[in-house]
PDB file of N, CA and C in Angstrom:
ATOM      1  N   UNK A   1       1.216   1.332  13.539  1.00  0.00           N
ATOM      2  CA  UNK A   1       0.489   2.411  12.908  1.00  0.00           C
ATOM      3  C   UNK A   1      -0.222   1.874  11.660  1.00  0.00           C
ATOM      4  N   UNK A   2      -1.251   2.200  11.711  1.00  0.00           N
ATOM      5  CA  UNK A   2      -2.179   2.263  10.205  1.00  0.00           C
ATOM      6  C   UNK A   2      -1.919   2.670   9.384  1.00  0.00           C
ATOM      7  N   UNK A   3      -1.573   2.398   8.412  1.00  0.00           N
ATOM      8  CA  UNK A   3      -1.306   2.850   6.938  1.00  0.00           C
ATOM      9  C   UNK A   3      -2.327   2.410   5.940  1.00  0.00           C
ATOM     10  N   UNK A   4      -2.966   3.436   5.089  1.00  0.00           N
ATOM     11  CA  UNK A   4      -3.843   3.168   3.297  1.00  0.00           C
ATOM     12  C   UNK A   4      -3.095   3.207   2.401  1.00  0.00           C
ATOM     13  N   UNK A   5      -2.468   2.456   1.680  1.00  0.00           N
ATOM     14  CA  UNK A   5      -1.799   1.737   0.605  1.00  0.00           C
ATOM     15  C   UNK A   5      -2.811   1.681  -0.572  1.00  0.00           C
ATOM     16  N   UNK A   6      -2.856   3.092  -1.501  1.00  0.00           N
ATOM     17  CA  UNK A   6      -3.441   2.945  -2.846  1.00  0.00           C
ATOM     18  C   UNK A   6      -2.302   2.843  -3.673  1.00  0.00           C
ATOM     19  N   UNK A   7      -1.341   3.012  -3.883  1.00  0.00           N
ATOM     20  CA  UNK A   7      -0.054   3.050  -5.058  1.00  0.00           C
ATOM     21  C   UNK A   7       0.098   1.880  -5.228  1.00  0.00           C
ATOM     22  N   UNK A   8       0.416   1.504  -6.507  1.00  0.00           N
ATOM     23  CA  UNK A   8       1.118   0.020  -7.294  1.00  0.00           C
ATOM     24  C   UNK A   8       2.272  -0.087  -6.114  1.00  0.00           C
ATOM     25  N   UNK A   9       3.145   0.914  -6.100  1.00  0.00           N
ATOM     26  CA  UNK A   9       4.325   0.750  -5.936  1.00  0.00           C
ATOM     27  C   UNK A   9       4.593   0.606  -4.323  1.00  0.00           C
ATOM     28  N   UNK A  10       3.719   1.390  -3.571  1.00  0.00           N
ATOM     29  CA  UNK A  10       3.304   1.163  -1.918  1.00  0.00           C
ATOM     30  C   UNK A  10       3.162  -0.215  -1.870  1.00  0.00           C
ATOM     31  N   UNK A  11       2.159  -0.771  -2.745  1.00  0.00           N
ATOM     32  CA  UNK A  11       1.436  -1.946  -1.736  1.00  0.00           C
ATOM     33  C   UNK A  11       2.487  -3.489  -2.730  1.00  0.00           C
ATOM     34  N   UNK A  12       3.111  -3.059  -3.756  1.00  0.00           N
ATOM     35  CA  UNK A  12       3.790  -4.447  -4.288  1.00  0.00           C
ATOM     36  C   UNK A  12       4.904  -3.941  -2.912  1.00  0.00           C
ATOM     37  N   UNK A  13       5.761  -2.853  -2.597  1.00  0.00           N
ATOM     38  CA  UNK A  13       7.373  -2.694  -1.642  1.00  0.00           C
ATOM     39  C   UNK A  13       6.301  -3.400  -0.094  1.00  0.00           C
ATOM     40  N   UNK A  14       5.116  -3.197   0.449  1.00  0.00           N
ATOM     41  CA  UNK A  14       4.622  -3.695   1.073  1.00  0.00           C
ATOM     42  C   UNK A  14       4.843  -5.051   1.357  1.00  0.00           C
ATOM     43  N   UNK A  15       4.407  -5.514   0.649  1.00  0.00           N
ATOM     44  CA  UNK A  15       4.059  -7.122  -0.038  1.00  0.00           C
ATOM     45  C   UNK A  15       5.065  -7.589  -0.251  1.00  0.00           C
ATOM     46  N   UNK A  16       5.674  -7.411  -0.777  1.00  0.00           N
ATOM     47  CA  UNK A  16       7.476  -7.976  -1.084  1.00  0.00           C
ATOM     48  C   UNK A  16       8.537  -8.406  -0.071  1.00  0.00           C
ATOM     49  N   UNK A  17       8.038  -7.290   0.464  1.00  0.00           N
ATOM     50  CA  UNK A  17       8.769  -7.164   2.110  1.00  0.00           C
ATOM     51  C   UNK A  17       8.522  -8.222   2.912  1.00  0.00           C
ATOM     52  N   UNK A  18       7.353  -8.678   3.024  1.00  0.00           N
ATOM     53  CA  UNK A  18       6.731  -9.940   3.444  1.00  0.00           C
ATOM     54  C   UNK A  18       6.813 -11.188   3.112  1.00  0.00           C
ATOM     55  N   UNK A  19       7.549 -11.029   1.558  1.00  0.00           N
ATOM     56  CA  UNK A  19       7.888 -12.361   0.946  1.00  0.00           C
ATOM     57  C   UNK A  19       6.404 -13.012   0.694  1.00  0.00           C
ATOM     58  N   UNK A  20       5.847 -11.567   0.069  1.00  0.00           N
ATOM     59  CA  UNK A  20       4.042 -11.629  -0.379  1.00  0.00           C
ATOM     60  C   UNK A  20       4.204 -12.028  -1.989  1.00  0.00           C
ATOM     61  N   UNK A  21       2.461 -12.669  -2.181  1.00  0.00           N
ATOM     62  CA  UNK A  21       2.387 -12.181  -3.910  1.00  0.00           C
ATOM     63  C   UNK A  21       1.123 -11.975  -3.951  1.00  0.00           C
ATOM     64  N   UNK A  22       0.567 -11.619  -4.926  1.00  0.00           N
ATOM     65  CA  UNK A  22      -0.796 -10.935  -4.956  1.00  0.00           C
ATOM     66  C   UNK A  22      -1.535 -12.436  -5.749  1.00  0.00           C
ATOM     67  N   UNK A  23      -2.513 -12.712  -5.189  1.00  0.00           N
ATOM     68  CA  UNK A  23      -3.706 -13.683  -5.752  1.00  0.00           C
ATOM     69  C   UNK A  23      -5.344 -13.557  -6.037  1.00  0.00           C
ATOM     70  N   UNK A  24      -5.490 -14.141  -7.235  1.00  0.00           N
ATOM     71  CA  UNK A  24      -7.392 -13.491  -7.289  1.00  0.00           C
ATOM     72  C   UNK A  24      -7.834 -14.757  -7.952  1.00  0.00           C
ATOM     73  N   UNK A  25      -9.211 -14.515  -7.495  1.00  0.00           N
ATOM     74  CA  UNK A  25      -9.944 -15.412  -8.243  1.00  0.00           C
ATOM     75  C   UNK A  25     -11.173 -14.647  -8.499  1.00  0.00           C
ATOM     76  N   UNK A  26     -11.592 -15.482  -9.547  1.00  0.00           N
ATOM     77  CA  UNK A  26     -12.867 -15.275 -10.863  1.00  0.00           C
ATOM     78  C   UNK A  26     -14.435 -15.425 -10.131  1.00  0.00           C
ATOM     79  N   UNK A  27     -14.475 -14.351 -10.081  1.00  0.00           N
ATOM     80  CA  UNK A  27     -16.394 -14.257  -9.369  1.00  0.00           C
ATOM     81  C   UNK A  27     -16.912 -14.484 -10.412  1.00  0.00           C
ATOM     82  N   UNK A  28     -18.756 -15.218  -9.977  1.00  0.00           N
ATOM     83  CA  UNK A  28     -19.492 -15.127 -10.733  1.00  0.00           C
ATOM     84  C   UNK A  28     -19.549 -14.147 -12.039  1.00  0.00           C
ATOM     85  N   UNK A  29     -20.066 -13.727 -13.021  1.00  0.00           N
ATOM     86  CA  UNK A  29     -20.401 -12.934 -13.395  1.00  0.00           C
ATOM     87  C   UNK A  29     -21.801 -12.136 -13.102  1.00  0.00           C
ATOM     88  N   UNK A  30     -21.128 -10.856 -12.543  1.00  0.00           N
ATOM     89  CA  UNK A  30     -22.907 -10.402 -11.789  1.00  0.00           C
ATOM     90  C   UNK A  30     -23.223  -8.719 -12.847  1.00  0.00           C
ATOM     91  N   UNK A  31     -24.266  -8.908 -13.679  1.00  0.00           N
ATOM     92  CA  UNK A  31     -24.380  -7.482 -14.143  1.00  0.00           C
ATOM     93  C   UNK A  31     -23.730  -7.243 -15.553  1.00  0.00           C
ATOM     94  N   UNK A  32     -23.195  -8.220 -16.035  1.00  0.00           N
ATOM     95  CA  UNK A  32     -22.028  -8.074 -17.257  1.00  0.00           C
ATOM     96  C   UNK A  32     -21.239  -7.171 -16.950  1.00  0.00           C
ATOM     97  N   UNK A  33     -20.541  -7.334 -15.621  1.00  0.00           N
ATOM     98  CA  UNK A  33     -19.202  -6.774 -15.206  1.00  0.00           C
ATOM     99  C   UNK A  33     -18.327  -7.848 -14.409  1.00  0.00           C
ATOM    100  N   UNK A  34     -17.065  -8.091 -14.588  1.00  0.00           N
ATOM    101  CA  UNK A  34     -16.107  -9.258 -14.375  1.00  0.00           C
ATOM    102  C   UNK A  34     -16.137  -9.043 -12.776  1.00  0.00           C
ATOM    103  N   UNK A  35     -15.754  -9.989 -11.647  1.00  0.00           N
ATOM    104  CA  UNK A  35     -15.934  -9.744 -10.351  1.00  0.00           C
ATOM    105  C   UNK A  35     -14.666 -10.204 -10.058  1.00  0.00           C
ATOM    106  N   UNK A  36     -13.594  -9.752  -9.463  1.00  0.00           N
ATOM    107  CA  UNK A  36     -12.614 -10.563  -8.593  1.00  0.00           C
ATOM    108  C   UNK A  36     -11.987 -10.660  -7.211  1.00  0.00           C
ATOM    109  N   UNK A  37     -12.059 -11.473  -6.280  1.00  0.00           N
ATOM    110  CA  UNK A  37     -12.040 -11.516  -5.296  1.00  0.00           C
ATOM    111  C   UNK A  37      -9.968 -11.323  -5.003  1.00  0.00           C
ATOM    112  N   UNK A  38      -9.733 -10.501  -4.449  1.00  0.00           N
ATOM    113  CA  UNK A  38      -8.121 -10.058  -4.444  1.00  0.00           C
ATOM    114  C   UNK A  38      -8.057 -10.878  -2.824  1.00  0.00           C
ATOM    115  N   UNK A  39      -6.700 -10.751  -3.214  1.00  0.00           N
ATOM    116  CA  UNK A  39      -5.700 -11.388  -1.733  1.00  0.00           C
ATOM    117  C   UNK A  39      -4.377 -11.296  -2.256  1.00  0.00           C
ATOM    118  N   UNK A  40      -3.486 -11.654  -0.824  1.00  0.00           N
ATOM    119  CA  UNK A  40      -2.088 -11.842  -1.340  1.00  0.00           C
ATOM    120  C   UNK A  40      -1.875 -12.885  -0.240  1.00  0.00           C
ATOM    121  N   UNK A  41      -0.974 -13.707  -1.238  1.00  0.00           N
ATOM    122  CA  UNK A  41       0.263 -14.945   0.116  1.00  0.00           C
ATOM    123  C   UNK A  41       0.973 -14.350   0.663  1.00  0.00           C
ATOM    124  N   UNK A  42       1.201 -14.601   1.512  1.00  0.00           N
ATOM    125  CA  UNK A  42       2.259 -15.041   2.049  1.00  0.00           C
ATOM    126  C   UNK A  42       3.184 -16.632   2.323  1.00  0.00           C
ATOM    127  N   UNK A  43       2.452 -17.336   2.081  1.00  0.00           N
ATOM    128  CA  UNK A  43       2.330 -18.713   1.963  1.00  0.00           C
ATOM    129  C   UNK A  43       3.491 -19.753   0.693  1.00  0.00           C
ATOM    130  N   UNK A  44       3.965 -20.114   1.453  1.00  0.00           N
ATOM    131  CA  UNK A  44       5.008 -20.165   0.169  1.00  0.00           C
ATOM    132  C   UNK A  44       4.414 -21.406  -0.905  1.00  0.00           C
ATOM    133  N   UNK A  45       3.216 -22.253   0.169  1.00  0.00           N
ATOM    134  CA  UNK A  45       2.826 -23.560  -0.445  1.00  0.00           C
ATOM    135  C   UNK A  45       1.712 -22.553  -1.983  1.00  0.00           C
ATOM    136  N   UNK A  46       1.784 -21.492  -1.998  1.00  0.00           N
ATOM    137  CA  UNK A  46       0.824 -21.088  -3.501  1.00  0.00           C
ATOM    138  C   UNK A  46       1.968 -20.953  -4.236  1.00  0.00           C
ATOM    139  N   UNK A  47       3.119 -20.802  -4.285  1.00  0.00           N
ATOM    140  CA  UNK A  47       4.396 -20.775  -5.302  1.00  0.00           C
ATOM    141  C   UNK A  47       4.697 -22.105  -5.715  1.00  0.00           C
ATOM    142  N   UNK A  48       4.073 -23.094  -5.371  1.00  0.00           N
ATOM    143  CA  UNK A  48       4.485 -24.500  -5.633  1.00  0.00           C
ATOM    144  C   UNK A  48       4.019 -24.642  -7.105  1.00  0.00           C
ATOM    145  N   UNK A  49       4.353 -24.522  -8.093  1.00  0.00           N
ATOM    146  CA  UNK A  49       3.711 -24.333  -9.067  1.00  0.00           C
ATOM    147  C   UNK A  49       3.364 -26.137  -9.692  1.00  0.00           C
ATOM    148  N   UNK A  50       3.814 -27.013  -9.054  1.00  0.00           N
ATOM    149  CA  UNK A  50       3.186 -28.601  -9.870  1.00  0.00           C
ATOM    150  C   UNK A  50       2.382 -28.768  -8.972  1.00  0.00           C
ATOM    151  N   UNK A  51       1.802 -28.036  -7.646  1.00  0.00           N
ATOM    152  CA  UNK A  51       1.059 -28.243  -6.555  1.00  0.00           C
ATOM    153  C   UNK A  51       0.980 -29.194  -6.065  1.00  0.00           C
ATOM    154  N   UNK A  52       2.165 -29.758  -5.297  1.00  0.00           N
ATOM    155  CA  UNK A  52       2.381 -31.272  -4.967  1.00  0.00           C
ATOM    156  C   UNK A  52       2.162 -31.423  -3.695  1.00  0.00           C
ATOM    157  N   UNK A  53       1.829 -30.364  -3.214  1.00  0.00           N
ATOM    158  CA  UNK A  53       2.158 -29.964  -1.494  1.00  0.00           C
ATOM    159  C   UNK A  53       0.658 -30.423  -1.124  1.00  0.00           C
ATOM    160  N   UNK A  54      -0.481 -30.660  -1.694  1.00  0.00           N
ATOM    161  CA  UNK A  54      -1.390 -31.174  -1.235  1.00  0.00           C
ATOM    162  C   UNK A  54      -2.460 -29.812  -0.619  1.00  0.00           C
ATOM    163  N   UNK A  55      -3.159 -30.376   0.434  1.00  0.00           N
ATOM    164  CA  UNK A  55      -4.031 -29.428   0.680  1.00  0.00           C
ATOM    165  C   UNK A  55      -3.691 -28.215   1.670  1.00  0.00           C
ATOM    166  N   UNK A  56      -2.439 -27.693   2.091  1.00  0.00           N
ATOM    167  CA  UNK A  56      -1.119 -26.900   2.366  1.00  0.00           C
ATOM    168  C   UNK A  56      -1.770 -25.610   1.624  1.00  0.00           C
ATOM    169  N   UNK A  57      -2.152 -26.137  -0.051  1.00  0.00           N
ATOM    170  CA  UNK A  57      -2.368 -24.397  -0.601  1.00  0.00           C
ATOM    171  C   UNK A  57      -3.313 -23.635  -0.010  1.00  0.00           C
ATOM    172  N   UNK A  58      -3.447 -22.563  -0.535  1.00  0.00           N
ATOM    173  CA  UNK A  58      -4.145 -21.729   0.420  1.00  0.00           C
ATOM    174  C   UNK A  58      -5.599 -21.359  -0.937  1.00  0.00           C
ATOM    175  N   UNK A  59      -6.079 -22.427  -1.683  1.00  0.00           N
ATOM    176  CA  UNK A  59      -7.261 -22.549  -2.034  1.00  0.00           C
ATOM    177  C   UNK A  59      -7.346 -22.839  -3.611  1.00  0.00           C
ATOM    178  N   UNK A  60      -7.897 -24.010  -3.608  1.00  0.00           N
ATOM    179  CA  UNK A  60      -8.162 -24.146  -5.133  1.00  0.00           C
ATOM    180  C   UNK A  60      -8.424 -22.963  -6.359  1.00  0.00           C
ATOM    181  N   UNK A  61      -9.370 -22.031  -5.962  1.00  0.00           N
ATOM    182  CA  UNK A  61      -9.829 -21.251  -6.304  1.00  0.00           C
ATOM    183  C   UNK A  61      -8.924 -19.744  -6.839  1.00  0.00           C
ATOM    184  N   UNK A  62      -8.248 -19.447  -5.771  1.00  0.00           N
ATOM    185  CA  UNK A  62      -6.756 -18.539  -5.720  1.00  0.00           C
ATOM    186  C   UNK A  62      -5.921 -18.783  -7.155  1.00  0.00           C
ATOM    187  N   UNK A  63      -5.333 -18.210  -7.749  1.00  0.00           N
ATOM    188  CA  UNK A  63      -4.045 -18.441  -8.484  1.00  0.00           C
ATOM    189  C   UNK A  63      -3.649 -16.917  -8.247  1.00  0.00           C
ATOM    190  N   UNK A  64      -2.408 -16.877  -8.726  1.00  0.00           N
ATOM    191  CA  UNK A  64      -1.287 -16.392  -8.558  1.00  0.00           C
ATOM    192  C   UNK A  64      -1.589 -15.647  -9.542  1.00  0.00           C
ATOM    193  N   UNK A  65      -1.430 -13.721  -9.408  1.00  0.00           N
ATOM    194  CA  UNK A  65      -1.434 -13.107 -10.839  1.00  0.00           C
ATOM    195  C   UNK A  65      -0.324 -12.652 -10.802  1.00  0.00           C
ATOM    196  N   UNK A  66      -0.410 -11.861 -11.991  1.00  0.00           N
ATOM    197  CA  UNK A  66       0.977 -10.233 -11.778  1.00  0.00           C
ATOM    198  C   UNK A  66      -0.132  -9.458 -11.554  1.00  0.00           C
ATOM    199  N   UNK A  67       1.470  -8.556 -10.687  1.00  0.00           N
ATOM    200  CA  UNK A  67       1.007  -7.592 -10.086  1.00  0.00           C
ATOM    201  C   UNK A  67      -0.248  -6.685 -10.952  1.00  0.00           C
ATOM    202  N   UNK A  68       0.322  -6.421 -12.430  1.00  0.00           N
ATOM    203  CA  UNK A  68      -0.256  -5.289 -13.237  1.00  0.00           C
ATOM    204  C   UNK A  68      -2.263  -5.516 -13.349  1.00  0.00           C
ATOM    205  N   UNK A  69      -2.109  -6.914 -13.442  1.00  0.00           N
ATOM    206  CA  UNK A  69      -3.707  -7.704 -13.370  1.00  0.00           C
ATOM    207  C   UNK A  69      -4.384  -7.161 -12.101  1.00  0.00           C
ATOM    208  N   UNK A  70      -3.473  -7.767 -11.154  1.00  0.00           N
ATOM    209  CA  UNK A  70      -4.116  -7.304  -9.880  1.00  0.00           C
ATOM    210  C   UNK A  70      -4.524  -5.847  -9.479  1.00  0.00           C
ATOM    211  N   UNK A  71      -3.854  -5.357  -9.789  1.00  0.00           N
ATOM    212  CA  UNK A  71      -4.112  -3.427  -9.194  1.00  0.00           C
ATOM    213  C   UNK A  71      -4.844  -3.150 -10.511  1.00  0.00           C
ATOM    214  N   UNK A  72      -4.918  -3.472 -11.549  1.00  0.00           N
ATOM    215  CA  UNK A  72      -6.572  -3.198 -12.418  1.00  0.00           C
ATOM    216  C   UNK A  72      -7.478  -3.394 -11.829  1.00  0.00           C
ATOM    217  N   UNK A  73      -7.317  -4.691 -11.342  1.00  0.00           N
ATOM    218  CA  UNK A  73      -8.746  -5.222 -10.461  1.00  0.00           C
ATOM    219  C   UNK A  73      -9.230  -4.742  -9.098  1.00  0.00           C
ATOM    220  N   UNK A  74      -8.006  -4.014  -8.084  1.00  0.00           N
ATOM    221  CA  UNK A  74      -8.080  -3.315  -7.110  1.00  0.00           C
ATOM    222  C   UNK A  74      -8.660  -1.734  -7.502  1.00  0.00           C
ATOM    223  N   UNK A  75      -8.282  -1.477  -8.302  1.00  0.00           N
ATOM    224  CA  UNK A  75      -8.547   0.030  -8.801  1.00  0.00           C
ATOM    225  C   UNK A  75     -10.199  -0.506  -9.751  1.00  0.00           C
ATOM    226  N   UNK A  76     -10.461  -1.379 -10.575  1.00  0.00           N
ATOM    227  CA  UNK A  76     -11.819  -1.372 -10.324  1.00  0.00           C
ATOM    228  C   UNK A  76     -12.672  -1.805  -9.581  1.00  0.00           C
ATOM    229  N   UNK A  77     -12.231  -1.903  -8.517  1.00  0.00           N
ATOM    230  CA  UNK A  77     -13.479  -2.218  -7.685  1.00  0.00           C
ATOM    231  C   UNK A  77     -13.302  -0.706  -6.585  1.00  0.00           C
ATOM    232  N   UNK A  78     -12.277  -0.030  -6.763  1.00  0.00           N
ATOM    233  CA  UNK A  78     -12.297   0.958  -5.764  1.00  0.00           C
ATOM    234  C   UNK A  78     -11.712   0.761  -4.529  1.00  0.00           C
ATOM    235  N   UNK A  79     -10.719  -0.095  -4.322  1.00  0.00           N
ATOM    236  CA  UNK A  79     -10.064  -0.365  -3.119  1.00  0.00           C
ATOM    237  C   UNK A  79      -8.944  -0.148  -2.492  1.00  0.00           C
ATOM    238  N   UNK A  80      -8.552   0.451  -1.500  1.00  0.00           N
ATOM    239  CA  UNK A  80      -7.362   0.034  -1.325  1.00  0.00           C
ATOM    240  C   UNK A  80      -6.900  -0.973  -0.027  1.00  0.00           C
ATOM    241  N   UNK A  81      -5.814  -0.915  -0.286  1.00  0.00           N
ATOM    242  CA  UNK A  81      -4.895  -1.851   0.974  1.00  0.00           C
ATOM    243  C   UNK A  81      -4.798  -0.629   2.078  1.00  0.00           C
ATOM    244  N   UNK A  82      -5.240  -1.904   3.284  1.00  0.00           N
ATOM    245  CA  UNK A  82      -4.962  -1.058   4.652  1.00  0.00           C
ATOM    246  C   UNK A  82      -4.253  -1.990   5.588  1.00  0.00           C
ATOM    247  N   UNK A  83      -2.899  -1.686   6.008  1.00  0.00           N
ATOM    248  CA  UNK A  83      -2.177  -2.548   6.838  1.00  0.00           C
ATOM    249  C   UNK A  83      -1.530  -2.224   8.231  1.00  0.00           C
ATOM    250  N   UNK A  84      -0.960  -2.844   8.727  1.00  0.00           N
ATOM    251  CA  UNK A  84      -0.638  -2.673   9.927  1.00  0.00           C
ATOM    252  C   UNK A  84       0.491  -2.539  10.418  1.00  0.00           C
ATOM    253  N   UNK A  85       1.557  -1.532  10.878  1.00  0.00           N
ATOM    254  CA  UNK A  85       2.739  -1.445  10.852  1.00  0.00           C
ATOM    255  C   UNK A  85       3.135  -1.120  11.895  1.00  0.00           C
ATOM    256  N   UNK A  86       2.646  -1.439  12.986  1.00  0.00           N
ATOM    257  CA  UNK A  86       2.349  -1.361  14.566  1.00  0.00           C
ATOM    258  C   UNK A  86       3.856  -1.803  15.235  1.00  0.00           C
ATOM    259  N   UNK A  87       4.262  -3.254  14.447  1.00  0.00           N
ATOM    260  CA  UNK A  87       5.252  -3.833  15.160  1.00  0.00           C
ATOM    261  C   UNK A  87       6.594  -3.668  14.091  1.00  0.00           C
ATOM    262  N   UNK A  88       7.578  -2.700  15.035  1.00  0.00           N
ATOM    263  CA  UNK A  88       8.608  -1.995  14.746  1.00  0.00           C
ATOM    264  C   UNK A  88       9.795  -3.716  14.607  1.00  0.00           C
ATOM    265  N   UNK A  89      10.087  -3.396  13.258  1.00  0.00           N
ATOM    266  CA  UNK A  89      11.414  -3.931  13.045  1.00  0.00           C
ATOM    267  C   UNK A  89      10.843  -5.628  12.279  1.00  0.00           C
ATOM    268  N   UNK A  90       9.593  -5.830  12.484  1.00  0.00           N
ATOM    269  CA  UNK A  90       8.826  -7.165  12.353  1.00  0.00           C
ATOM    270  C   UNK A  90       8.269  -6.736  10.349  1.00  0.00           C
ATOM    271  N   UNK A  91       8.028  -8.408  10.364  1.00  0.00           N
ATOM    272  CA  UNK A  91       7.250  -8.234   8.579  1.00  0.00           C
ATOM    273  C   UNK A  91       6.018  -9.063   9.278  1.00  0.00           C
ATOM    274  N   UNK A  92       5.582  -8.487  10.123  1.00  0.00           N
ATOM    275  CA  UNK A  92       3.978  -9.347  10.371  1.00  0.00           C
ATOM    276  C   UNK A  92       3.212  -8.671   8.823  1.00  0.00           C
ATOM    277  N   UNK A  93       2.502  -9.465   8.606  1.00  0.00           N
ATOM    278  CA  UNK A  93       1.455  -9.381   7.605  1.00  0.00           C
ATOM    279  C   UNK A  93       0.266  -9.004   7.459  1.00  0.00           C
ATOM    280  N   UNK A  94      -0.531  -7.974   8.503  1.00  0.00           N
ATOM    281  CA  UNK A  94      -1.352  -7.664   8.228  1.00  0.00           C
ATOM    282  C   UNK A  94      -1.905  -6.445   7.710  1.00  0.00           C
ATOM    283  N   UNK A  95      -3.536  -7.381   7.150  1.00  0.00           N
ATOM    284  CA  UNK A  95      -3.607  -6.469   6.175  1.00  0.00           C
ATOM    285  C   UNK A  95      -5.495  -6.588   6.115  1.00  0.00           C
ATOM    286  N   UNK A  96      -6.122  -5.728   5.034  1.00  0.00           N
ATOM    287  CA  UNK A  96      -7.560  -5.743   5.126  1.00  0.00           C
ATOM    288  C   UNK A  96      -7.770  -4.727   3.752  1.00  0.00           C
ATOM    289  N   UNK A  97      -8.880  -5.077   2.724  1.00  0.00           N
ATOM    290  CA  UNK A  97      -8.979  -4.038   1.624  1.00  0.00           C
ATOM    291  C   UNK A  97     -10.424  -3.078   2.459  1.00  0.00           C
ATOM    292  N   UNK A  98     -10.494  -1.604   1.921  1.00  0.00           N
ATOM    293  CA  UNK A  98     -11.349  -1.212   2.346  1.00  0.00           C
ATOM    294  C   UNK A  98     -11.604  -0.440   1.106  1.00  0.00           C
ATOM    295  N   UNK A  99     -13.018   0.118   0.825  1.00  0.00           N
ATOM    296  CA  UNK A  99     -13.263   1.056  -0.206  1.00  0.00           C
ATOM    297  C   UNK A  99     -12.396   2.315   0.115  1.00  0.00           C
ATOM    298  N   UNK A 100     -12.116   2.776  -1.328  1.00  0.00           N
ATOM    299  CA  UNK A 100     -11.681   4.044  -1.165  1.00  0.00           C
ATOM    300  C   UNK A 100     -12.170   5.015  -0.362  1.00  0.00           C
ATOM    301  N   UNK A 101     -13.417   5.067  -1.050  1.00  0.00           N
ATOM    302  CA  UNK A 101     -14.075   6.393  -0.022  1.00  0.00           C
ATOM    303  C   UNK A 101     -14.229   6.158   1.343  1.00  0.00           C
ATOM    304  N   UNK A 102     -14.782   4.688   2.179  1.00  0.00           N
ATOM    305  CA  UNK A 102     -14.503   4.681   3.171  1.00  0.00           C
ATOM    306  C   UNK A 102     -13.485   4.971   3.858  1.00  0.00           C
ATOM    307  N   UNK A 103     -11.999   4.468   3.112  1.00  0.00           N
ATOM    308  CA  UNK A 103     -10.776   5.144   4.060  1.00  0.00           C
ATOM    309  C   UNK A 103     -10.606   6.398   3.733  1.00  0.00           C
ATOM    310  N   UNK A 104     -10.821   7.623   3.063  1.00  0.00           N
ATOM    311  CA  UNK A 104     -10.996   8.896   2.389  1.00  0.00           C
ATOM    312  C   UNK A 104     -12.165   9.028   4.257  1.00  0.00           C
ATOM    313  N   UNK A 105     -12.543   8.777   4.227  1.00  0.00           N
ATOM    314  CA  UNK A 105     -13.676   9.573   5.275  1.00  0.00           C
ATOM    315  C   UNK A 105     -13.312   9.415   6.583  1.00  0.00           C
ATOM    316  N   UNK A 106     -12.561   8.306   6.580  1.00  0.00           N
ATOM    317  CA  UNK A 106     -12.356   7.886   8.193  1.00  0.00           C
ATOM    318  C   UNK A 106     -10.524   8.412   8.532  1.00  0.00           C
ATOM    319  N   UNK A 107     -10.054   9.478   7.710  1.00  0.00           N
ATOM    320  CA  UNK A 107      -8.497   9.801   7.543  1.00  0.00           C
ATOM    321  C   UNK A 107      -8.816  11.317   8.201  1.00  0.00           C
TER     322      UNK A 107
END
């Protein structure tokens, strides 16, 4: 089943569950407004914090935030988490951000 995950607290018990963490990186600056591109690991090689694991991480670019950074940055851009909870008893991981209002219209 489909689930829209706007709550802090939905999408970190989400994510957690998965043995997730939330990651962003720094867009251009477009407009004199900050841009950030969101994701989360699952990946345990982005917790490597002396990054010894080589090219394993899941992108130069990525670092690791807290949560509180991240859902500022989800809530300004207007997004939420939409995941997939199809497979009963499983922590498969999927997942996709969509604008608010788009999932607001298609509910």
């Amino acid at each position: 089943m489909v689930k829209v995950l706007s709550e802090l607290q939905d999408i970190r018990e989400w994510t957690q569950a998965r043995g997730g963490n939330p990651i962003m990186a720094d867009m251009p600056d477009t407009g004199g407004k900050d841009q950030h591109l969101l994701g989360l690991t699952f990946d345990q090689h982005m917790l490597n914090a002396d990054a010894n694991e080589g090219p394993d991480r899941a992108g130069a670019h990525f670092d690791l935030v807290d949560w509180d950074a991240w859902y500022t940055a989800l809530r300004e851009q207007d997004l939420v988490l939409v995941v997939d909870d199809d497979l009963e008893g499983d922590t498969y991981a999927d997942y996709r951000f969509m604008s608010r209002g788009e999932a607001e219209g298609s509910s």
